[in-house]
N, C-alpha and C. Protein backbone atom coordinates (compact mmCIF):
# COMPACT_ATOMS: atom_id res chain seq x y z
N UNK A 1 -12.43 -4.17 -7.92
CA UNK A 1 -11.20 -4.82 -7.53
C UNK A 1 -11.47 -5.63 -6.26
N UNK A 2 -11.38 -6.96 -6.75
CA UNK A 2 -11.30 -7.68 -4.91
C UNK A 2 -10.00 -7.64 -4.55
N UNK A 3 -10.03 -8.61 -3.27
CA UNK A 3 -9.10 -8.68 -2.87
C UNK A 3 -7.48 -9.53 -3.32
N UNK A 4 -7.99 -10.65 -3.89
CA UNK A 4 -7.20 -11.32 -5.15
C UNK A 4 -6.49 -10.21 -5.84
N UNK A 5 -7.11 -9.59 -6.44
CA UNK A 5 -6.07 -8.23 -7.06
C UNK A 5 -5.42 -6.92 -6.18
N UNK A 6 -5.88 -6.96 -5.20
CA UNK A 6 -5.01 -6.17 -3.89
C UNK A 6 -3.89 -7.39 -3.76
N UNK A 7 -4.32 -8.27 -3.67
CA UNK A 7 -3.04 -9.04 -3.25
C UNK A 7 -1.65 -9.10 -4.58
N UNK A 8 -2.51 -9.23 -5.74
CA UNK A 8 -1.51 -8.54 -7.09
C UNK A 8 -1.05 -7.62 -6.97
N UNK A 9 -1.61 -6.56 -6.34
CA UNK A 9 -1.21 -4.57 -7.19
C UNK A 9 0.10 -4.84 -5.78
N UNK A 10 -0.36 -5.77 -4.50
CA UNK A 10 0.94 -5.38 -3.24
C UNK A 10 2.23 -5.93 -3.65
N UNK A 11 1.73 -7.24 -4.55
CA UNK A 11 3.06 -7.94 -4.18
C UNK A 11 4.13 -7.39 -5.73
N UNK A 12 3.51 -6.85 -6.53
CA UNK A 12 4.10 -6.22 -7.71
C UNK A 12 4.17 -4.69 -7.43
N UNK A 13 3.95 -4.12 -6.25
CA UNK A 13 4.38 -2.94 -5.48
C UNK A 13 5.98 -3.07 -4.68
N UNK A 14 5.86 -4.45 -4.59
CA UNK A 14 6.66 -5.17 -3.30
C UNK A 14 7.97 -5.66 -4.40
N UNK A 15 7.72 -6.07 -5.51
CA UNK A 15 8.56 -6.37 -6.45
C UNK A 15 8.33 -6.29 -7.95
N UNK A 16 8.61 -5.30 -8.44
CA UNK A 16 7.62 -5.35 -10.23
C UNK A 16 8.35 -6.49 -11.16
N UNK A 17 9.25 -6.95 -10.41
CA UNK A 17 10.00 -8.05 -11.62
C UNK A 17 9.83 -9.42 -10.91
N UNK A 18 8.97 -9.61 -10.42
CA UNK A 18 8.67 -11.07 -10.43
C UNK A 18 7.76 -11.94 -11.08
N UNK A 19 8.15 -12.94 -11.38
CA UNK A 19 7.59 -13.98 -12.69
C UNK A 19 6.29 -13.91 -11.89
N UNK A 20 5.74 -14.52 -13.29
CA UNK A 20 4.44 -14.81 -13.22
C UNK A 20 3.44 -16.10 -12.24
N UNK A 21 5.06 -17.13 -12.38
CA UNK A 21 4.89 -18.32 -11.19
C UNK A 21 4.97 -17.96 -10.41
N UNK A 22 5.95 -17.15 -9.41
CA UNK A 22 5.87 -16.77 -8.25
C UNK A 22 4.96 -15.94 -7.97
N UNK A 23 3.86 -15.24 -8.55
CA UNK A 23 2.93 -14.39 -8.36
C UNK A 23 1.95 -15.13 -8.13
N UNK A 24 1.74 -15.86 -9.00
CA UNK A 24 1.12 -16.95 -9.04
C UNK A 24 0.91 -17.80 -7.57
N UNK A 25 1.55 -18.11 -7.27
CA UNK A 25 2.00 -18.73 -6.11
C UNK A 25 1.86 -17.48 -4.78
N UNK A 26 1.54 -16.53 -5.34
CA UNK A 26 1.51 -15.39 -3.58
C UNK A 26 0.16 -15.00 -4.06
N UNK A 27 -0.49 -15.48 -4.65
CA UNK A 27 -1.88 -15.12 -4.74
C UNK A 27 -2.80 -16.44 -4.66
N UNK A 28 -2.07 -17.63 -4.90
CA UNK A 28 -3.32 -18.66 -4.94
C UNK A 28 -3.89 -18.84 -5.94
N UNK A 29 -3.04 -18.35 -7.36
CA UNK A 29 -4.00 -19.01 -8.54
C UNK A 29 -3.42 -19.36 -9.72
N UNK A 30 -3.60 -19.84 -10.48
CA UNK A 30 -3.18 -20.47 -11.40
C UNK A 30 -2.71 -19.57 -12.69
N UNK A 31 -0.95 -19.56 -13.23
CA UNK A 31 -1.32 -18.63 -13.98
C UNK A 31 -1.65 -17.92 -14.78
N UNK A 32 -2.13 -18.80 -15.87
CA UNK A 32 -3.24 -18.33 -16.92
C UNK A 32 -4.09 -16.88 -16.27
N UNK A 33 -4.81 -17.23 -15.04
CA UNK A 33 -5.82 -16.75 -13.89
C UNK A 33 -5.18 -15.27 -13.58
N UNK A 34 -4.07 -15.43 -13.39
CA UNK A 34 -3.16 -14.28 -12.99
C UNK A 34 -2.82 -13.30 -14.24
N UNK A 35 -2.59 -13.61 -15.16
CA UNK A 35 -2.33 -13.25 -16.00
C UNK A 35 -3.33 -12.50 -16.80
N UNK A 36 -4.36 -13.11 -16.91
CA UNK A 36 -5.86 -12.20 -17.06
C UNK A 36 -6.24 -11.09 -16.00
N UNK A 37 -6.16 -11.13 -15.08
CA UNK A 37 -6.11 -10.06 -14.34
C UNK A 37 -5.44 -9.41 -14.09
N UNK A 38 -4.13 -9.06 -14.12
CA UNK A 38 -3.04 -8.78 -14.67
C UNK A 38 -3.44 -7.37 -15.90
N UNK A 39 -4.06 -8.34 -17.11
CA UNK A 39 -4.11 -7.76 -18.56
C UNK A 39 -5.58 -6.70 -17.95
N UNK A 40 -5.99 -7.40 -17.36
CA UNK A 40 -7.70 -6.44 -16.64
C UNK A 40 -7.33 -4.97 -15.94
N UNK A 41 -6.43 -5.60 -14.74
CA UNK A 41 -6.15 -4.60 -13.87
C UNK A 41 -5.12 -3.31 -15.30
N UNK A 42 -4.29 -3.81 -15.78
CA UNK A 42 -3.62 -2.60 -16.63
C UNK A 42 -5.21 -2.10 -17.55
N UNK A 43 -5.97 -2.82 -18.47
CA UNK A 43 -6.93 -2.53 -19.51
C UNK A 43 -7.78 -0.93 -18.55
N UNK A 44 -8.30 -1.71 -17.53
CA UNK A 44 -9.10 -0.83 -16.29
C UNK A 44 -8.30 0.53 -15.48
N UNK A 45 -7.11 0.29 -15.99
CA UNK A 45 -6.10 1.96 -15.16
C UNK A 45 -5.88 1.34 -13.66
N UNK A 46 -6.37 0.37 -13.40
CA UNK A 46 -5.44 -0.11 -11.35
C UNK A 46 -3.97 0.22 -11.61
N UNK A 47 -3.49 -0.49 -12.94
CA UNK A 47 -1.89 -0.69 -12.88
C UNK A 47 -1.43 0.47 -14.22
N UNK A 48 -1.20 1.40 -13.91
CA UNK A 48 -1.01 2.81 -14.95
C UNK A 48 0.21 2.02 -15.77
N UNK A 49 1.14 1.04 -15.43
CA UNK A 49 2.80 0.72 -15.45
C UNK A 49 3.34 0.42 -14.84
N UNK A 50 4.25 -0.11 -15.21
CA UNK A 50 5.91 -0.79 -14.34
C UNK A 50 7.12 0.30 -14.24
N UNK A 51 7.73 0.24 -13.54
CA UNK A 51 9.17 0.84 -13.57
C UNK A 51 10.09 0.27 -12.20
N UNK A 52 10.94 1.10 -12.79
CA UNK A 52 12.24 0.43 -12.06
C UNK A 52 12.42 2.17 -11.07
N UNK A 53 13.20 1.88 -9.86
CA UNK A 53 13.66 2.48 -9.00
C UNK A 53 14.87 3.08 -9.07
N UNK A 54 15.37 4.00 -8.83
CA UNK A 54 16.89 4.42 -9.27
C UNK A 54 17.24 5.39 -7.86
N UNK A 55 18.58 4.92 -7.49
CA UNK A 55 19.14 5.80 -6.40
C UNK A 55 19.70 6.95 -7.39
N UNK A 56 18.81 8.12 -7.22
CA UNK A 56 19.83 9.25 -7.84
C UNK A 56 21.47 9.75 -7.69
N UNK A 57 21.35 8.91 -6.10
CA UNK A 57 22.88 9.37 -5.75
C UNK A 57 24.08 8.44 -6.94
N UNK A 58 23.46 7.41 -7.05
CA UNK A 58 24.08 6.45 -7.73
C UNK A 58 24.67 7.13 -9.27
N UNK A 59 23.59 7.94 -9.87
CA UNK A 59 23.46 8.81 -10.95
C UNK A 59 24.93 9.93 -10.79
N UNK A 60 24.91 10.18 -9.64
CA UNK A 60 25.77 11.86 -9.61
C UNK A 60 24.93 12.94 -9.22
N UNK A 61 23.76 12.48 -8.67
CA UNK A 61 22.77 13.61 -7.99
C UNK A 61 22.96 13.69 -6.79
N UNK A 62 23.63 14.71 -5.74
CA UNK A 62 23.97 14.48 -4.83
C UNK A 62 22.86 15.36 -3.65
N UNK A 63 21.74 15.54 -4.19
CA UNK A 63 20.81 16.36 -3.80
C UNK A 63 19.56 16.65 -4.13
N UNK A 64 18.12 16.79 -3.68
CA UNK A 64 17.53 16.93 -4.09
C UNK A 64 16.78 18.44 -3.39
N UNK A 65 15.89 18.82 -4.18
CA UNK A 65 15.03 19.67 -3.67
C UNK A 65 13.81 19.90 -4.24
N UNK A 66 12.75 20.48 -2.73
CA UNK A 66 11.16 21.13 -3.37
C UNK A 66 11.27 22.21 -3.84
N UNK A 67 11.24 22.41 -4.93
CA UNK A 67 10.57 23.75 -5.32
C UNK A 67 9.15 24.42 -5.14
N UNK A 68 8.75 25.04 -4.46
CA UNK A 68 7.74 25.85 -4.62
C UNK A 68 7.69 26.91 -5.85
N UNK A 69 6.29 27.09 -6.89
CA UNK A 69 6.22 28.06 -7.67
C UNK A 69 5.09 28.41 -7.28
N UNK A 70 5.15 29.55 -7.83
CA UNK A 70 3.91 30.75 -7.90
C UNK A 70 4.52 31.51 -9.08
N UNK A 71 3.59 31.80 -10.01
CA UNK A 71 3.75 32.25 -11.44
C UNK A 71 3.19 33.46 -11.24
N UNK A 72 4.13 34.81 -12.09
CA UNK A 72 3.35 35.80 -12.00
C UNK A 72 2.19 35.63 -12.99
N UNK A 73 1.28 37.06 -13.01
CA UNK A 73 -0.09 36.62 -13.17
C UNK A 73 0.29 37.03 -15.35
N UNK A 74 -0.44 35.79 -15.59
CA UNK A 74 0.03 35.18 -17.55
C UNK A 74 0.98 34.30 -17.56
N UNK A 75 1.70 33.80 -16.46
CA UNK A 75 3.12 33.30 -16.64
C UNK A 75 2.84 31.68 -16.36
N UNK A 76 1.41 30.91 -16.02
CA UNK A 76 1.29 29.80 -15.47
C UNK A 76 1.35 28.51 -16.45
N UNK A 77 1.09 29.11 -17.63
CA UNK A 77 1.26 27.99 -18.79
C UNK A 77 2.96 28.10 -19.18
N UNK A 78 3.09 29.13 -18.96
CA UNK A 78 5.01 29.22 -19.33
C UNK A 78 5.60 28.70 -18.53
N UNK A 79 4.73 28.82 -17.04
CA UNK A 79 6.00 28.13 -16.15
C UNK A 79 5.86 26.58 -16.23
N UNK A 80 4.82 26.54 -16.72
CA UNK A 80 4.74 24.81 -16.60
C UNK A 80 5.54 24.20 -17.72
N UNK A 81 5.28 24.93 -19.07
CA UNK A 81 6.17 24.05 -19.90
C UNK A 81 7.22 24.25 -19.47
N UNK A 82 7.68 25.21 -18.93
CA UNK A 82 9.71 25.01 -18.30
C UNK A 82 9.67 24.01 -17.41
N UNK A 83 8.99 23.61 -16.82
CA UNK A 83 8.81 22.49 -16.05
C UNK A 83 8.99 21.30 -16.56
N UNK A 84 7.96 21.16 -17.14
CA UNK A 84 8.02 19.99 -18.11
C UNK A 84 9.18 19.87 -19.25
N UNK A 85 9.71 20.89 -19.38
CA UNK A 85 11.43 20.85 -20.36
C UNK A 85 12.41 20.67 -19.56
N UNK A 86 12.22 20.67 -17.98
CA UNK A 86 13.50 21.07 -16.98
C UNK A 86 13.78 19.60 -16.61
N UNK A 87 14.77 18.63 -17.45
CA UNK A 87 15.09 17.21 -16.68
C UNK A 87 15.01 16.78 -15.40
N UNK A 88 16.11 17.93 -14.55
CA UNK A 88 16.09 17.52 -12.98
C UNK A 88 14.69 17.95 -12.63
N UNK A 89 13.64 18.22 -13.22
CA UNK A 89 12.28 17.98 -12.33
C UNK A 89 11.93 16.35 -12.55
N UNK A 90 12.04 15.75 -11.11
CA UNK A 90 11.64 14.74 -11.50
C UNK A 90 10.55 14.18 -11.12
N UNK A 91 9.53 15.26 -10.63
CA UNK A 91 7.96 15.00 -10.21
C UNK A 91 7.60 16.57 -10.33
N UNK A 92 6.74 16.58 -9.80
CA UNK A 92 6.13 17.91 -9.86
C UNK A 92 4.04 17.88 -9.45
N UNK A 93 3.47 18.20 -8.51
CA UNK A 93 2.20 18.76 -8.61
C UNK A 93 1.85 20.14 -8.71
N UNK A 94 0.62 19.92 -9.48
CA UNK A 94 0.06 21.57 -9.50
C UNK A 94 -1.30 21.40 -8.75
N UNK A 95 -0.94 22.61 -7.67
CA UNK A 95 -1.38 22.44 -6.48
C UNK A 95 -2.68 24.04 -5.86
N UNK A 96 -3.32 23.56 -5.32
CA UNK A 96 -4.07 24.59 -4.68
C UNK A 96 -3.47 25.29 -3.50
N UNK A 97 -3.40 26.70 -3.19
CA UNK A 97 -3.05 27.27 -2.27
C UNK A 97 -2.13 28.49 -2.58
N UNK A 98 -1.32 29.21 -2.12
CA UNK A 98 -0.08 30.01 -2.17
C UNK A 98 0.20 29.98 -3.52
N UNK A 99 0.94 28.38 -4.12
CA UNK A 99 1.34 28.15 -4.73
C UNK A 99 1.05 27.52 -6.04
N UNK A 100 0.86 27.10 -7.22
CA UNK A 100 0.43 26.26 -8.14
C UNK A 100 1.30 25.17 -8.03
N UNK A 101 2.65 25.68 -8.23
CA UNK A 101 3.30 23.98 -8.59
C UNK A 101 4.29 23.59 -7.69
N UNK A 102 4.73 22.57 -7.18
CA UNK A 102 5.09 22.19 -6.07
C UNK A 102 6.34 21.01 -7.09
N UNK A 103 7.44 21.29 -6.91
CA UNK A 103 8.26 20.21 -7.95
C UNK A 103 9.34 19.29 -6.73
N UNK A 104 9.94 18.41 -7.25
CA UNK A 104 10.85 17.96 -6.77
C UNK A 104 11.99 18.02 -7.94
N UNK A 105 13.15 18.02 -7.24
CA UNK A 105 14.30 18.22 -8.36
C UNK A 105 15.75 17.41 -8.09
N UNK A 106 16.06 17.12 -8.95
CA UNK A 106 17.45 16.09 -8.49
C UNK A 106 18.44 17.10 -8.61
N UNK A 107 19.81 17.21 -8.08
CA UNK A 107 20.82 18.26 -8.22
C UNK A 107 22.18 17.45 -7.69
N UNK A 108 23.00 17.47 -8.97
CA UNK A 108 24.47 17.56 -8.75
C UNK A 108 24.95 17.85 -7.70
N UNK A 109 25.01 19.49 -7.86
CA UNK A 109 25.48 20.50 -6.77
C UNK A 109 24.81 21.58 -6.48
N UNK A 110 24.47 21.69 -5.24
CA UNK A 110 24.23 22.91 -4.85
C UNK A 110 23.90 24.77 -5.58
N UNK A 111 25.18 24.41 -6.52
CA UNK A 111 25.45 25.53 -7.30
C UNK A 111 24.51 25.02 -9.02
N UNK A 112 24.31 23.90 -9.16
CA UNK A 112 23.23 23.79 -10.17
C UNK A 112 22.12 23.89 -9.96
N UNK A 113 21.61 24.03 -8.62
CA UNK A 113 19.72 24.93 -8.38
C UNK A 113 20.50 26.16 -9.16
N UNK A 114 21.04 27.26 -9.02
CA UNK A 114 20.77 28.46 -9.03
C UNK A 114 20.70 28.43 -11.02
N UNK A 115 21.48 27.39 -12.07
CA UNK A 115 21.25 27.25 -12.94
C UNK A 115 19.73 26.83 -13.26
N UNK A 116 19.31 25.80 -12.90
CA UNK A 116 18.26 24.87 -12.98
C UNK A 116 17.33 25.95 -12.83
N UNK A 117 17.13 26.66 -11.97
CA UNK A 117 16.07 27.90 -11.77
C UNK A 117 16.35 29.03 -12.46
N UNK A 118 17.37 29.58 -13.12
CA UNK A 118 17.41 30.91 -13.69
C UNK A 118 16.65 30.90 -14.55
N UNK A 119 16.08 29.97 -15.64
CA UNK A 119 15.06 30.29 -16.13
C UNK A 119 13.48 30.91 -15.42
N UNK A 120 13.34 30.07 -14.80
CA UNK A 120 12.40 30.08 -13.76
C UNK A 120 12.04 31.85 -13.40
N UNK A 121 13.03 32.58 -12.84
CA UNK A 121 13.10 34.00 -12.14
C UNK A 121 12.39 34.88 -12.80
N UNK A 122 12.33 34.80 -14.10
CA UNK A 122 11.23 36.16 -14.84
C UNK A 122 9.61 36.10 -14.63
N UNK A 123 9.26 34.70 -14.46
CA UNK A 123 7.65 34.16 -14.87
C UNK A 123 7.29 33.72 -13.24
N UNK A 124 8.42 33.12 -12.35
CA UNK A 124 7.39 32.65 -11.14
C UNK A 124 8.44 33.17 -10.17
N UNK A 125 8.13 33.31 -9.02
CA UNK A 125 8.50 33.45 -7.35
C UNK A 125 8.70 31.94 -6.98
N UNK A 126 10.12 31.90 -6.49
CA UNK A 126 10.12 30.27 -5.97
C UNK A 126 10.75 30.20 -4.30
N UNK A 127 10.37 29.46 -4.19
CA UNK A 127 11.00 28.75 -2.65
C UNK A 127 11.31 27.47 -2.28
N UNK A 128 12.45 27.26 -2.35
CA UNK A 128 13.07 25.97 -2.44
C UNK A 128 13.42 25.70 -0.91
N UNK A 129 13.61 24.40 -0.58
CA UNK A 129 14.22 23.64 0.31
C UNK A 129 14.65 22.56 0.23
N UNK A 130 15.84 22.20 0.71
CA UNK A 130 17.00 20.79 0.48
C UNK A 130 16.10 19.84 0.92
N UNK A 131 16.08 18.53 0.40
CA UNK A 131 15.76 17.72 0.93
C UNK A 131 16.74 17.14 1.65
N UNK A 132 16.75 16.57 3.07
CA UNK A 132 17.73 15.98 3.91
C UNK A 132 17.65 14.22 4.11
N UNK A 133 16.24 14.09 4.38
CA UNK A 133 15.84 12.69 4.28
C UNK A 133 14.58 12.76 3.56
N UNK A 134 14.43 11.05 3.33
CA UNK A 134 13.14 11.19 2.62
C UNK A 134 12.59 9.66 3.55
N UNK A 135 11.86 10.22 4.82
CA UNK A 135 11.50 9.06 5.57
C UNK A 135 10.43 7.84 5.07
N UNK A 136 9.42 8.50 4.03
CA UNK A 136 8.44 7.60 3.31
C UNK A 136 9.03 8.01 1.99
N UNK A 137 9.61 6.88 1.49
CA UNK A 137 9.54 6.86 -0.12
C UNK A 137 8.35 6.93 -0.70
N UNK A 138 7.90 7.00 -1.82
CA UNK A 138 7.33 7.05 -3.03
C UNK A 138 5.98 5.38 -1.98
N UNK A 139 5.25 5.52 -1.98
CA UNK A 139 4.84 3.84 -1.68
C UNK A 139 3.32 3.85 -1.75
N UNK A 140 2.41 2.69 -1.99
CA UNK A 140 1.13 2.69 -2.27
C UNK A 140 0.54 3.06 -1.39
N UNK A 141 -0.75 3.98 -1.24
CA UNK A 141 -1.83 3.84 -0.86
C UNK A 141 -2.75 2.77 -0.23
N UNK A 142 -3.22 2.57 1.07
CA UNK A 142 -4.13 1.74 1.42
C UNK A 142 -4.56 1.19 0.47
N UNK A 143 -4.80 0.12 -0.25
CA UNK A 143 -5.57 -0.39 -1.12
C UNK A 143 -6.74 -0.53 -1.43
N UNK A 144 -7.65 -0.58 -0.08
CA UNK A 144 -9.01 -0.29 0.00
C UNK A 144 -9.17 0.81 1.27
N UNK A 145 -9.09 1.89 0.63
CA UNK A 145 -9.69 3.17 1.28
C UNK A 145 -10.68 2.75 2.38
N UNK A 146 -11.54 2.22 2.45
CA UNK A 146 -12.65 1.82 3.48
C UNK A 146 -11.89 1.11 4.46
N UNK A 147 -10.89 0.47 4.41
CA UNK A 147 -10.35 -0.28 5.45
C UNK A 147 -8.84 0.28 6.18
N UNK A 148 -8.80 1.77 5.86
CA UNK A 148 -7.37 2.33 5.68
C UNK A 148 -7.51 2.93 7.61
N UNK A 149 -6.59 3.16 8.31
CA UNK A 149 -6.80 3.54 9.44
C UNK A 149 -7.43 4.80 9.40
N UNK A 150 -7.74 5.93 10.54
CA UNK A 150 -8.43 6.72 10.59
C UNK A 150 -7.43 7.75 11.97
């Protein structure tokens, strides 16, 4: 990846719905040019996809939270597919340490964690906390690791 395509992966970080002319035009190339790299960078895994952004609050989610799991011991493939069946998870890592899986969760109300998790209570130990702010959204990575601060 040069830098020509750092300057792609930022400015379609910066906006995923902008034409191809105007990309065109914030990179310096023509866009046939753009467009092939473009089809490269997705073919090669740089660009996994597009999506759109959504205020959950906007939804009726008036809350979010981390879940911490720890699965009792046989319970780690069970807890994951409840995971992966549980809608309001709307991320989730499985993680080294204490814990295996580390989720985030969208919530109505307050009183829908204690639903959202009752499955949860037979197979893992959890520890949740509200999210209050979320000072760094979701956002890219240095683009070239070698040049990232220290």
């Amino acid at each position: 990846m040069d830098s020509i395509d750092r300057r792609i992966i930022a400015a379609l970080a910066s906006n995923a719905r902008i034409s191809l002319k105007e990309l065109s035009a914030t990179v310096g190339l023509a866009s046939p040019s753009v467009a092939e790299r473009l089809k490269r960078l997705q073919e090669q895994g740089q660009i996994a996809g597009f999506t759109v952004a959504i205020n959950p609050r906007s939804l009726g989610y008036a809350f979010q939270a981390i879940v911490r799991l720890n699965p009792v011991p046989g319970a780690l493939e069970a807890v994951e597919k409840l995971i992966v069946a549980t809608p309001e998870v709307i991320e989730c890592d499985r993680v080294t340490g204490e814990d295996c899986f580390i989720a985030r969760l969208c919530l109505s109300s307050i009183d829908a964690l204690d639903v959202i998790l009752k499955p949860f209570h037979k197979r893992a130990h959890t520890v949740t906390s509200i999210v209050k702010s979320q000072p760094v959204l979701r956002r890219l990575p240095p683009l070239n690791p070698s040049e990232a601060p220290r």
